[in-house]
N, C-alpha and C. Protein backbone atom coordinates (compact mmCIF):
# COMPACT_ATOMS: atom_id res chain seq x y z
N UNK A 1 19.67 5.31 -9.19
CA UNK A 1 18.38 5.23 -9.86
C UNK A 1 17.41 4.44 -8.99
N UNK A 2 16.21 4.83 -8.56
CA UNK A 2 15.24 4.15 -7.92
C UNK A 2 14.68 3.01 -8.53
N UNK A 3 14.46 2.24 -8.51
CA UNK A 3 13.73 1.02 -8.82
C UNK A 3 12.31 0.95 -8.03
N UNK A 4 11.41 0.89 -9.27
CA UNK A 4 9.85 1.69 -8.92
C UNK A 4 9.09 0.06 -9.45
N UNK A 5 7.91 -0.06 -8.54
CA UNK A 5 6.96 -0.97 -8.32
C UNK A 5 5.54 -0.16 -8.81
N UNK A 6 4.54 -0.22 -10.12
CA UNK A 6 3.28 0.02 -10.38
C UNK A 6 2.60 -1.08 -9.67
N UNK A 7 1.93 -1.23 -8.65
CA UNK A 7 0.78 -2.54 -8.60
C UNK A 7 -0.63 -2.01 -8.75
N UNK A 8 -1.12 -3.13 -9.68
CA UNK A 8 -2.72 -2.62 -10.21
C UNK A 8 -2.37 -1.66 -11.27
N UNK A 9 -1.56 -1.17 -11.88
CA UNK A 9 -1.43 -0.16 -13.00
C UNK A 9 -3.12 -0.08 -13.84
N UNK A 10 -3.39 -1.22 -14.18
CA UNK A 10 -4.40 -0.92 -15.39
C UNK A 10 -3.88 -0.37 -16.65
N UNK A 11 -4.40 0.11 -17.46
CA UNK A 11 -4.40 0.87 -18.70
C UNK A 11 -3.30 2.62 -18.32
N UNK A 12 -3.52 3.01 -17.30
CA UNK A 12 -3.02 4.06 -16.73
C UNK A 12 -1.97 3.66 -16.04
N UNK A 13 -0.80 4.66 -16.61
CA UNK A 13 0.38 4.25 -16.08
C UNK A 13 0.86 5.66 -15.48
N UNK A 14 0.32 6.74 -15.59
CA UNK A 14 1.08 7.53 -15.17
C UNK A 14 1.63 8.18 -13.71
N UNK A 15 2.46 8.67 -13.41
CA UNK A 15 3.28 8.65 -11.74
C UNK A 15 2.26 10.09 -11.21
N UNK A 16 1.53 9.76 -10.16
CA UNK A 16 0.20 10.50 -9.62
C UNK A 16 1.22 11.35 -8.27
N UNK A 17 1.82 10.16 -7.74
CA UNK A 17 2.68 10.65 -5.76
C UNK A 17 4.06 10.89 -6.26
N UNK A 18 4.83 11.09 -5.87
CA UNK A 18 6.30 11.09 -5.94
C UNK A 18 7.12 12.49 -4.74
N UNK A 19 7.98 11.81 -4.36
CA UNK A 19 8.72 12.01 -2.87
C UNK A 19 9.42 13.17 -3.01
N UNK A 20 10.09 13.64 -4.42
CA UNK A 20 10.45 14.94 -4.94
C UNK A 20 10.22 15.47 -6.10
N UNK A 21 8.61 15.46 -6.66
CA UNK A 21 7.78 15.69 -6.91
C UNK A 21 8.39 15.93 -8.50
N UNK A 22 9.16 14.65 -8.88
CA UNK A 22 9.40 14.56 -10.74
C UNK A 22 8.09 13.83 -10.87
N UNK A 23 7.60 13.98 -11.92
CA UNK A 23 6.36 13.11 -12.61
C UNK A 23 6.91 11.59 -13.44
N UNK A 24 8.17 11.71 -13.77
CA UNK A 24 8.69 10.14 -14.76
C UNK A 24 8.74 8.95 -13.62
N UNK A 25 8.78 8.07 -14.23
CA UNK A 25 9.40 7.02 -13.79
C UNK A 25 10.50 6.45 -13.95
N UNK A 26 11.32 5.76 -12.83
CA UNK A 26 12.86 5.58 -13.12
C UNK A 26 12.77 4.24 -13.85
N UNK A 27 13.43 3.54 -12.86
CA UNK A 27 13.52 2.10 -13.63
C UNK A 27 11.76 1.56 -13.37
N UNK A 28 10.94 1.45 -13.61
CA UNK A 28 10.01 0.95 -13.45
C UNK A 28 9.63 -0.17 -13.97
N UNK A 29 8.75 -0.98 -12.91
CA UNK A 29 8.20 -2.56 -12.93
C UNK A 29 6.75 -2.37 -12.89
N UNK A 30 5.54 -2.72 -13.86
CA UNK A 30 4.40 -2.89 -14.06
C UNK A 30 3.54 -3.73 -13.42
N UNK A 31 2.54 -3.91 -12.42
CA UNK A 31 2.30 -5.44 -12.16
C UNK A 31 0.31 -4.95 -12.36
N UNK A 32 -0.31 -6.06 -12.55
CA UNK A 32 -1.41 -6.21 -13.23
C UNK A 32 -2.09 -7.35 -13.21
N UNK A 33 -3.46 -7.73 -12.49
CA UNK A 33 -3.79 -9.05 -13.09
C UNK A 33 -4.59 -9.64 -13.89
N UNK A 34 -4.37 -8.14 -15.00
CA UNK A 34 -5.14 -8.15 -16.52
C UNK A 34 -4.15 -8.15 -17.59
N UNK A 35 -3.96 -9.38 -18.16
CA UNK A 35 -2.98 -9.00 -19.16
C UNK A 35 -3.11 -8.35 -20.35
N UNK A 36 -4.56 -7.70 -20.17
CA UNK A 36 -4.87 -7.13 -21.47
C UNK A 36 -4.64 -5.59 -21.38
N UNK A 37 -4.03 -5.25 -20.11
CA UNK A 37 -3.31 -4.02 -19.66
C UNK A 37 -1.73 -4.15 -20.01
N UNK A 38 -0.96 -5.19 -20.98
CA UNK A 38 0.17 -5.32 -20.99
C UNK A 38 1.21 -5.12 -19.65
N UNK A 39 1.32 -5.67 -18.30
CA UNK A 39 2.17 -5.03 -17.41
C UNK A 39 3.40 -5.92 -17.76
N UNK A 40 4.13 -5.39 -16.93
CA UNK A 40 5.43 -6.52 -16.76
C UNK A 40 5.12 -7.36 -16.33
N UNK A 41 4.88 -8.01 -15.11
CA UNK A 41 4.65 -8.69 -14.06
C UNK A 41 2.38 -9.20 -14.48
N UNK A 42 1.85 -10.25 -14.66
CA UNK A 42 0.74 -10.57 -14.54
C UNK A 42 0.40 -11.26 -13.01
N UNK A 43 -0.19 -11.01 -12.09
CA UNK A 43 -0.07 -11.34 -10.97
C UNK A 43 -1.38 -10.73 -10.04
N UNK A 44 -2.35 -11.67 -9.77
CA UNK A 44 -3.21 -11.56 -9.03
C UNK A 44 -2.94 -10.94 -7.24
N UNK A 45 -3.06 -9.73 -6.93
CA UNK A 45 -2.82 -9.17 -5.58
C UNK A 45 -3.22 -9.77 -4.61
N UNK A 46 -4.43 -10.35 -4.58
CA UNK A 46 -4.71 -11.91 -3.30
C UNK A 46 -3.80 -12.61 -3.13
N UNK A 47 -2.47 -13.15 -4.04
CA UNK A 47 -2.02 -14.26 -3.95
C UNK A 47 -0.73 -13.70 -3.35
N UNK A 48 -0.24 -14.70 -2.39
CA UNK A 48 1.13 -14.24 -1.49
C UNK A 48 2.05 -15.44 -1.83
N UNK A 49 3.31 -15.31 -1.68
CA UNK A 49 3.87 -14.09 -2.00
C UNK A 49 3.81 -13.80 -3.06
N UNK A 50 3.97 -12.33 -2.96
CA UNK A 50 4.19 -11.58 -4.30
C UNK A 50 5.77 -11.91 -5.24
N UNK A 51 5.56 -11.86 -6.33
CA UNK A 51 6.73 -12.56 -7.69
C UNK A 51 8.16 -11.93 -7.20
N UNK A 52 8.43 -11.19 -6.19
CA UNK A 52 9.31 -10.14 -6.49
C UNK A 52 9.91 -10.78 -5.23
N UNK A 53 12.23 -10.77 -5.16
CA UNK A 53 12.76 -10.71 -4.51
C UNK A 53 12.79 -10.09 -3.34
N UNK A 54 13.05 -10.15 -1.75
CA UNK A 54 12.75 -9.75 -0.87
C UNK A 54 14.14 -8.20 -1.02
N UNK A 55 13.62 -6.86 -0.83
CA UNK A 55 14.46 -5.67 -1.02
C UNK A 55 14.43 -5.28 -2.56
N UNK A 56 13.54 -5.45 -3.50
CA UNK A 56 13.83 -5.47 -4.67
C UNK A 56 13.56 -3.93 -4.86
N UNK A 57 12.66 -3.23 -4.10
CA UNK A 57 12.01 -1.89 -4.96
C UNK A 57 12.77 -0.44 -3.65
N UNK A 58 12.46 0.15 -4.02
CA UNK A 58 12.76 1.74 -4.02
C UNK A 58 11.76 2.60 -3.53
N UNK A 59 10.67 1.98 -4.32
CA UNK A 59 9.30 2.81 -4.23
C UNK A 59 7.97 1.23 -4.32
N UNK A 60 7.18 1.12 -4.13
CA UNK A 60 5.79 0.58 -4.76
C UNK A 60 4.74 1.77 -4.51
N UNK A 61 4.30 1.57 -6.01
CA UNK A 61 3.28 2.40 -5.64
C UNK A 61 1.82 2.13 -6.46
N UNK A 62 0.73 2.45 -5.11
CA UNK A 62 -0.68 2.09 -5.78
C UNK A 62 -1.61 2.83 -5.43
N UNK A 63 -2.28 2.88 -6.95
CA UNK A 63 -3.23 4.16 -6.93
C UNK A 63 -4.60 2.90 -7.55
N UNK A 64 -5.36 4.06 -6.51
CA UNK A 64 -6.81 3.25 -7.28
C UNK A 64 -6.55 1.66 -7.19
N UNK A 65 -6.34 0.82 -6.22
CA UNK A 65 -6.43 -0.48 -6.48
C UNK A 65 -6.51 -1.45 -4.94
N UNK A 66 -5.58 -0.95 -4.17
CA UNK A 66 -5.95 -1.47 -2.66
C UNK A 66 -7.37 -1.71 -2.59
N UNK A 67 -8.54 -1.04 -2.84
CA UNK A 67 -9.67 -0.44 -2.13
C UNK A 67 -10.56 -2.23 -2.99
N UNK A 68 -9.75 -2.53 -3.77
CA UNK A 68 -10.16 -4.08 -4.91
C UNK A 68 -9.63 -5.03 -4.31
N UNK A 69 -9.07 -4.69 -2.97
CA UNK A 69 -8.03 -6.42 -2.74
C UNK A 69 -9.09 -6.68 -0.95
N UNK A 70 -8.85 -7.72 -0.93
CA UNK A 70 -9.12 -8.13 0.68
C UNK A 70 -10.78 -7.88 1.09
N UNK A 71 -11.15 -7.83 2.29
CA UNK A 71 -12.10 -7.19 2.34
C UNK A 71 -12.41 -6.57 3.72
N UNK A 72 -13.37 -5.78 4.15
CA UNK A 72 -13.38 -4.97 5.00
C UNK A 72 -13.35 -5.82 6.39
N UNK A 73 -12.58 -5.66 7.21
CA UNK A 73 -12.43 -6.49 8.54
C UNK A 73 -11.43 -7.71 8.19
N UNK A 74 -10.93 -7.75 7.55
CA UNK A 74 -10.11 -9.39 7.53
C UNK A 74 -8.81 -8.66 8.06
N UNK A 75 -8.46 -7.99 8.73
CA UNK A 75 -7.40 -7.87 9.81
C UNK A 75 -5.98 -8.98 8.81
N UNK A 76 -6.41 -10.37 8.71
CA UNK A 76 -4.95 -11.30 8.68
C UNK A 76 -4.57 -11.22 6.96
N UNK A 77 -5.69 -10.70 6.15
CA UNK A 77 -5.34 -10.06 4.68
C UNK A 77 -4.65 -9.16 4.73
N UNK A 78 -5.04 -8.03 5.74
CA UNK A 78 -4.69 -6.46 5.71
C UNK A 78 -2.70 -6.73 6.22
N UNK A 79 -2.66 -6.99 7.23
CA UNK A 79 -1.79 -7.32 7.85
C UNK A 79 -0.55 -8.20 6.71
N UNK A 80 -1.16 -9.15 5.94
CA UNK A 80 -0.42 -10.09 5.08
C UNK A 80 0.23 -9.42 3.84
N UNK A 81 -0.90 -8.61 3.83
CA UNK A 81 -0.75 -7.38 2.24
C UNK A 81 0.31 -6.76 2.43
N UNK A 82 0.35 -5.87 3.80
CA UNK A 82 1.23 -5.03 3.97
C UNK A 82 2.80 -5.83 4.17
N UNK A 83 3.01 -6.32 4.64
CA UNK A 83 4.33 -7.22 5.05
C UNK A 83 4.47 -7.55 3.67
N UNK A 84 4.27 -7.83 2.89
CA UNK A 84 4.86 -8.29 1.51
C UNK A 84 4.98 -7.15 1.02
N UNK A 85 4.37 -6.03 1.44
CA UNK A 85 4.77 -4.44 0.48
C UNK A 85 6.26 -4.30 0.97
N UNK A 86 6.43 -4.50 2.38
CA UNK A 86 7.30 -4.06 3.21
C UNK A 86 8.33 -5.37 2.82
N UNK A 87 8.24 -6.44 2.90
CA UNK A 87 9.01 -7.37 2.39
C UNK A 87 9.85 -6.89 1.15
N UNK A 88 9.12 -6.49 0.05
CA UNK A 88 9.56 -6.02 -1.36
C UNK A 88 10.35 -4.85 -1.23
N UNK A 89 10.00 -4.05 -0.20
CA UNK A 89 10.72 -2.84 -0.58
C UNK A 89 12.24 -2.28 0.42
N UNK A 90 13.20 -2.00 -0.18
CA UNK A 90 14.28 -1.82 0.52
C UNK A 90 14.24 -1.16 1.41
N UNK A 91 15.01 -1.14 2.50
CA UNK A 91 15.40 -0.68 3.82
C UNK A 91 15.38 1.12 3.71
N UNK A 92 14.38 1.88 4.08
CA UNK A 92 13.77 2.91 3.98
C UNK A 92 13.13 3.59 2.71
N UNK A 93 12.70 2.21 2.03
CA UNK A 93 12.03 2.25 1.02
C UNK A 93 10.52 3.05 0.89
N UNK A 94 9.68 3.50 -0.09
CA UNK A 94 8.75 4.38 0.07
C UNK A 94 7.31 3.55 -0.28
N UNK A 95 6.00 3.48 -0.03
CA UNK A 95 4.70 3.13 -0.74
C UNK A 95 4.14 4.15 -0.92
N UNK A 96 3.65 4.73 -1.94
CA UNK A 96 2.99 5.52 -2.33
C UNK A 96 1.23 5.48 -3.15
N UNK A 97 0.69 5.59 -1.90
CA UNK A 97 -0.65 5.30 -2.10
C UNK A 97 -1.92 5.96 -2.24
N UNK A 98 -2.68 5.87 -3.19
CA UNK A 98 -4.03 6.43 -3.54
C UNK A 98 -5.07 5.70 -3.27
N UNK A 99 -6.16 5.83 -2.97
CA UNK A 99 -7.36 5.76 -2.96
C UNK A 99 -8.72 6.51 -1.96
N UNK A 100 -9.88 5.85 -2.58
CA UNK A 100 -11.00 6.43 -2.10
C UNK A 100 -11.25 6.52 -0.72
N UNK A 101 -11.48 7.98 -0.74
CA UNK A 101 -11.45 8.87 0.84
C UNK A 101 -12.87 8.03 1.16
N UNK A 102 -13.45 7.40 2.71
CA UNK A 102 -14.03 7.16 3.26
C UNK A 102 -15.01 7.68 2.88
N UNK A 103 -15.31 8.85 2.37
CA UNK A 103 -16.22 10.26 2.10
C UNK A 103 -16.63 10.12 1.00
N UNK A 104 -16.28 9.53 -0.14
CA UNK A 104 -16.18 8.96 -1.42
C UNK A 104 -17.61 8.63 -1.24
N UNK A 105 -18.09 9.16 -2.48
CA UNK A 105 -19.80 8.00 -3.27
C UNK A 105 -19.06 6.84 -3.84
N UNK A 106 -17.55 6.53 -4.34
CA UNK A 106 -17.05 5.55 -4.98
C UNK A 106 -16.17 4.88 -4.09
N UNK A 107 -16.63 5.32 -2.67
CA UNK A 107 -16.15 4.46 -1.57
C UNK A 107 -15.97 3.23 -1.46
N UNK A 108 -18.07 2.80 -1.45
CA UNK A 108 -18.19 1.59 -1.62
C UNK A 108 -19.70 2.32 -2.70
N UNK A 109 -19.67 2.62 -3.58
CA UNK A 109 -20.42 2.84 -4.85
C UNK A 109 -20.02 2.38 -6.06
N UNK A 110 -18.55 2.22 -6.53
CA UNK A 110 -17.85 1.18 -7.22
C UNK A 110 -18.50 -0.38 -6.87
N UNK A 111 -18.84 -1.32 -7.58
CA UNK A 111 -19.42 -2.91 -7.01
C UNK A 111 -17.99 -3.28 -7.01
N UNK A 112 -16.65 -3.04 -7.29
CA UNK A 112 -15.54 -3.94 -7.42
C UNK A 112 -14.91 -3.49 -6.13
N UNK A 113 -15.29 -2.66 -5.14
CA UNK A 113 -14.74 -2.33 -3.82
C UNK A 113 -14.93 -3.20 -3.04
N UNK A 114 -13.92 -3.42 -1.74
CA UNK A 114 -14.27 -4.73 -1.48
C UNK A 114 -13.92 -4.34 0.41
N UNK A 115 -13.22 -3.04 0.18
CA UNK A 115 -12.60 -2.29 1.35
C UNK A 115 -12.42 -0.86 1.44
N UNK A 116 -12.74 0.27 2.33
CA UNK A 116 -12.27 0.97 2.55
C UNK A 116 -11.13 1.37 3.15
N UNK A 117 -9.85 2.11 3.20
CA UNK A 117 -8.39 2.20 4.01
C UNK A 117 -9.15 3.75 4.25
N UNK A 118 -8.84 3.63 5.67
CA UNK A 118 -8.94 5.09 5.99
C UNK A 118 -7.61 5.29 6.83
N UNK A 119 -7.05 6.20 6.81
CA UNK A 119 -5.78 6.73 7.53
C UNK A 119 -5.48 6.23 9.09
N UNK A 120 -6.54 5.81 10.19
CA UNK A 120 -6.26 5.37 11.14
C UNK A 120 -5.48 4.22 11.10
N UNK A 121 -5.68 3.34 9.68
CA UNK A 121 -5.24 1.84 9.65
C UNK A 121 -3.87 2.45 9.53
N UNK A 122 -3.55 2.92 9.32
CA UNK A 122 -1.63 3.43 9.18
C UNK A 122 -0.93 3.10 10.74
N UNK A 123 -1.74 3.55 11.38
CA UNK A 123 -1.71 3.37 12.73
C UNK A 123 -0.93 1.89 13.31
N UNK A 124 -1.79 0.99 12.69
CA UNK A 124 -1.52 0.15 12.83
C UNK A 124 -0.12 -0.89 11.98
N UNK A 125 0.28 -0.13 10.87
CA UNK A 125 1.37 -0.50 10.27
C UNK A 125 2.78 -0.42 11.16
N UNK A 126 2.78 0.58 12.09
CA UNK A 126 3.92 1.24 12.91
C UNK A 126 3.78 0.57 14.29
N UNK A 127 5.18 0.17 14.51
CA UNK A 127 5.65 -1.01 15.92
C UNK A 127 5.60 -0.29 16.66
N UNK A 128 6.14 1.54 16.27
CA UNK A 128 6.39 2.59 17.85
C UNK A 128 5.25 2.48 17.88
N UNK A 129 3.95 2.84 17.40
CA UNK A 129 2.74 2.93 17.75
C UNK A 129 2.28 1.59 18.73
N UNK A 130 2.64 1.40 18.20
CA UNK A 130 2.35 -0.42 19.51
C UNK A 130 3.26 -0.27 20.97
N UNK A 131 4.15 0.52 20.50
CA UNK A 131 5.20 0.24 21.91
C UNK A 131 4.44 1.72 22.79
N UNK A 132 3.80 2.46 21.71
CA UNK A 132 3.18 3.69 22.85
C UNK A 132 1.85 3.61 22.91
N UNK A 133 1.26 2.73 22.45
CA UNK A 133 0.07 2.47 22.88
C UNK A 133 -0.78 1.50 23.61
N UNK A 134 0.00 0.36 23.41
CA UNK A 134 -0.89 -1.05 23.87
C UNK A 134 -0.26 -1.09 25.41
N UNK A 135 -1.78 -0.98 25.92
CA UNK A 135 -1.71 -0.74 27.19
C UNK A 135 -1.74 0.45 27.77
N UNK A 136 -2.31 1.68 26.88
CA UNK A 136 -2.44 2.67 27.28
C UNK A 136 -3.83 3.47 26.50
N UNK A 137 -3.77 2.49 25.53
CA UNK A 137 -5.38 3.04 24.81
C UNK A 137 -6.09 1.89 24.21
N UNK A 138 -7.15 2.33 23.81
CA UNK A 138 -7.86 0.59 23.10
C UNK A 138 -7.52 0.00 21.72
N UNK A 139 -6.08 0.65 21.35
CA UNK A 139 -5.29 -0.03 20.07
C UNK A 139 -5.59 -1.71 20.35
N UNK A 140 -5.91 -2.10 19.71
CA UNK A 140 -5.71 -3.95 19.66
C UNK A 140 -3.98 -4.16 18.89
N UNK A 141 -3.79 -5.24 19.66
CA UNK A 141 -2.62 -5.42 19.54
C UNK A 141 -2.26 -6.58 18.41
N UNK A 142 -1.41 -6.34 17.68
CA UNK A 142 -1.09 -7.67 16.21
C UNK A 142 -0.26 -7.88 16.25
N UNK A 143 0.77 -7.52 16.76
CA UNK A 143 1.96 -7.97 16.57
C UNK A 143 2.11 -9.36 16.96
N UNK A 144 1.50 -10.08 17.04
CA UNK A 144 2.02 -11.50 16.93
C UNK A 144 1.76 -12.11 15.64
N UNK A 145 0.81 -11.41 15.00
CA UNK A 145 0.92 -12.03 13.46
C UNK A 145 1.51 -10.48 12.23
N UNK A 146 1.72 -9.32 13.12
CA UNK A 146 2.66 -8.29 12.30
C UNK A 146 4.15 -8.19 12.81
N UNK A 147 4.79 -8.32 11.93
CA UNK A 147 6.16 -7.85 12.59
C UNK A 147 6.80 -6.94 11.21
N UNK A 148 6.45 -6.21 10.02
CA UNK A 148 6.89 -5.37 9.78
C UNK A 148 6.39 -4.18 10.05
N UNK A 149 7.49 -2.87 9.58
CA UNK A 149 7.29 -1.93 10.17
C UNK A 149 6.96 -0.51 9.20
N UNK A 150 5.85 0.32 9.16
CA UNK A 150 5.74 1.56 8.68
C UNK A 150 5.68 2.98 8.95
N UNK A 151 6.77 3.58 8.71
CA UNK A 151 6.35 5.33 9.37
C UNK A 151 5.71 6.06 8.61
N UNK A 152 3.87 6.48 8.54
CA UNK A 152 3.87 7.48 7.84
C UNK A 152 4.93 8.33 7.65
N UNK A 153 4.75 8.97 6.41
CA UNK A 153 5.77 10.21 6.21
C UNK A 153 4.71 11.66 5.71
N UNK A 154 3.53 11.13 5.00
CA UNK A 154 2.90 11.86 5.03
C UNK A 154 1.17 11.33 4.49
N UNK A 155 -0.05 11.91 4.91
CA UNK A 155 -1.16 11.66 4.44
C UNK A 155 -2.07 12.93 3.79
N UNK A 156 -2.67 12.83 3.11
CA UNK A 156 -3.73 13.75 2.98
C UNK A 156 -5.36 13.14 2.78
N UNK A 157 -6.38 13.69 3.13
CA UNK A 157 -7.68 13.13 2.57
C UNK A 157 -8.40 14.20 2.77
N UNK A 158 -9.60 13.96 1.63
CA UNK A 158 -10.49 14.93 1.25
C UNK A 158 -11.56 14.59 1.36
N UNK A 159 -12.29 14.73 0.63
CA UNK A 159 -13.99 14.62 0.05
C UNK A 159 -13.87 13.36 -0.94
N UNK A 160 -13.00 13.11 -1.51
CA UNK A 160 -12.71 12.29 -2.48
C UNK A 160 -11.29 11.51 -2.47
N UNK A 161 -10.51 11.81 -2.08
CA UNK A 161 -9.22 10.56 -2.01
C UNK A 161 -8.24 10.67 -0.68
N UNK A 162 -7.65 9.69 -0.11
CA UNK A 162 -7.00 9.36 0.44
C UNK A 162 -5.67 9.06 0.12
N UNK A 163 -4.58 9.70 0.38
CA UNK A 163 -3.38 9.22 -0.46
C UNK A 163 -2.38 9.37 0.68
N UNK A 164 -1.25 8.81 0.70
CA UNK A 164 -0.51 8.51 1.98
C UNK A 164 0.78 7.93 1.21
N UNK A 165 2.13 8.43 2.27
CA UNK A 165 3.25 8.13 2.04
C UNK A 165 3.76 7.23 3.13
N UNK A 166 4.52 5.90 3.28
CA UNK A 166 4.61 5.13 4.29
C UNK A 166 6.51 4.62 3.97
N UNK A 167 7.23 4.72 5.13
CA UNK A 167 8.48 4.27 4.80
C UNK A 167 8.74 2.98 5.43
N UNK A 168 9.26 2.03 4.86
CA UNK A 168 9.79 0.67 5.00
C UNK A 168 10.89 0.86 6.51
N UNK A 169 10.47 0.60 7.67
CA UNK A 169 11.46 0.52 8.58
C UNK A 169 12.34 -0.97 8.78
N UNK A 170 13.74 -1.15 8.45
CA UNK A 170 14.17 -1.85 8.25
C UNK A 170 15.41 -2.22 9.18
N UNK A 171 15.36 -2.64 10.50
CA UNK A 171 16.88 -2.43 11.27
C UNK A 171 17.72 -3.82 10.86
């Protein structure tokens, strides 16, 4: 049984991504930092670390809510965020993510946006990408303040959303 991570749920709980495309949720964990959304977990997404044992999940997944955390250019947020996704989630574990396509009027037309993710930043989640690039293109290099690791598995974007599959590389 997978052990599933909601972060940012809100009022809407229902499973949007999924890896073999059931709509339920297995064992699922709620997290929220509105408690008037009832989640499991009440927990502000700025704050590190996150409540949860290191290998605890299966899946995390967030729709509609990244695009509310950090803000555009803070590189050592972006970087911090992700390593605690990757922290939480087991050794070829999945993130399953939504939000507003670059292209979006609710990009930055929402006032609670605080960031756009556009698909290049994936780029930067992945170590091979560092080992085949730095020093061969104008990738800037992080790994001295990143050391976990992500393989896309898959992306799509439109006119309107951005959604992306990323696996926990874990040796």
């Amino acid at each position: 049984m997978n052990k599933q991570l909601l972060i940012g749920c809100g009022s809407l709980k229902n499973k949007r991504l999924s890896l073999d495309g059931t709509k339920e949720w297995e064992d699922l964990t709620t997290l929220d930092y509105n408690p008037d959304h009832r989640p499991d977990v009440v927990w502000n997404l700025m704050e590190f670390p996150l409540p949860f044992k290191d290998n605890s999940f299966d899946e995390v997944h967030a729709y509609e809510v990244l695009e509310h955390t950090g803000t555009q250019g803070d590189y050592k947020f972006f970087f911090a965020q992700f390593s605690e996704f990757w922290r939480i989630l087991k050794p070829d574990g999945h993130m399953l993510v939504t939000c507003p396509s670059r292209y979006s009027a609710w990009a930055w037309g929402d006032p609670s946006h605080t960031r756009v993710l556009q698909q290049e930043h994936l780029i930067f989640l992945s170590q091979a990408e560092y080992d085949k690039q730095i020093g061969q293109t104008a990738m800037s290099d992080f790994r001295s303040i990143y050391k976990a690791d992500f393989k896309t598995m898959w992306v799509q974007e439109d006119e309107n959303a951005l959604m992306f599959i990323t696996k926990a590389i874990k040796l």
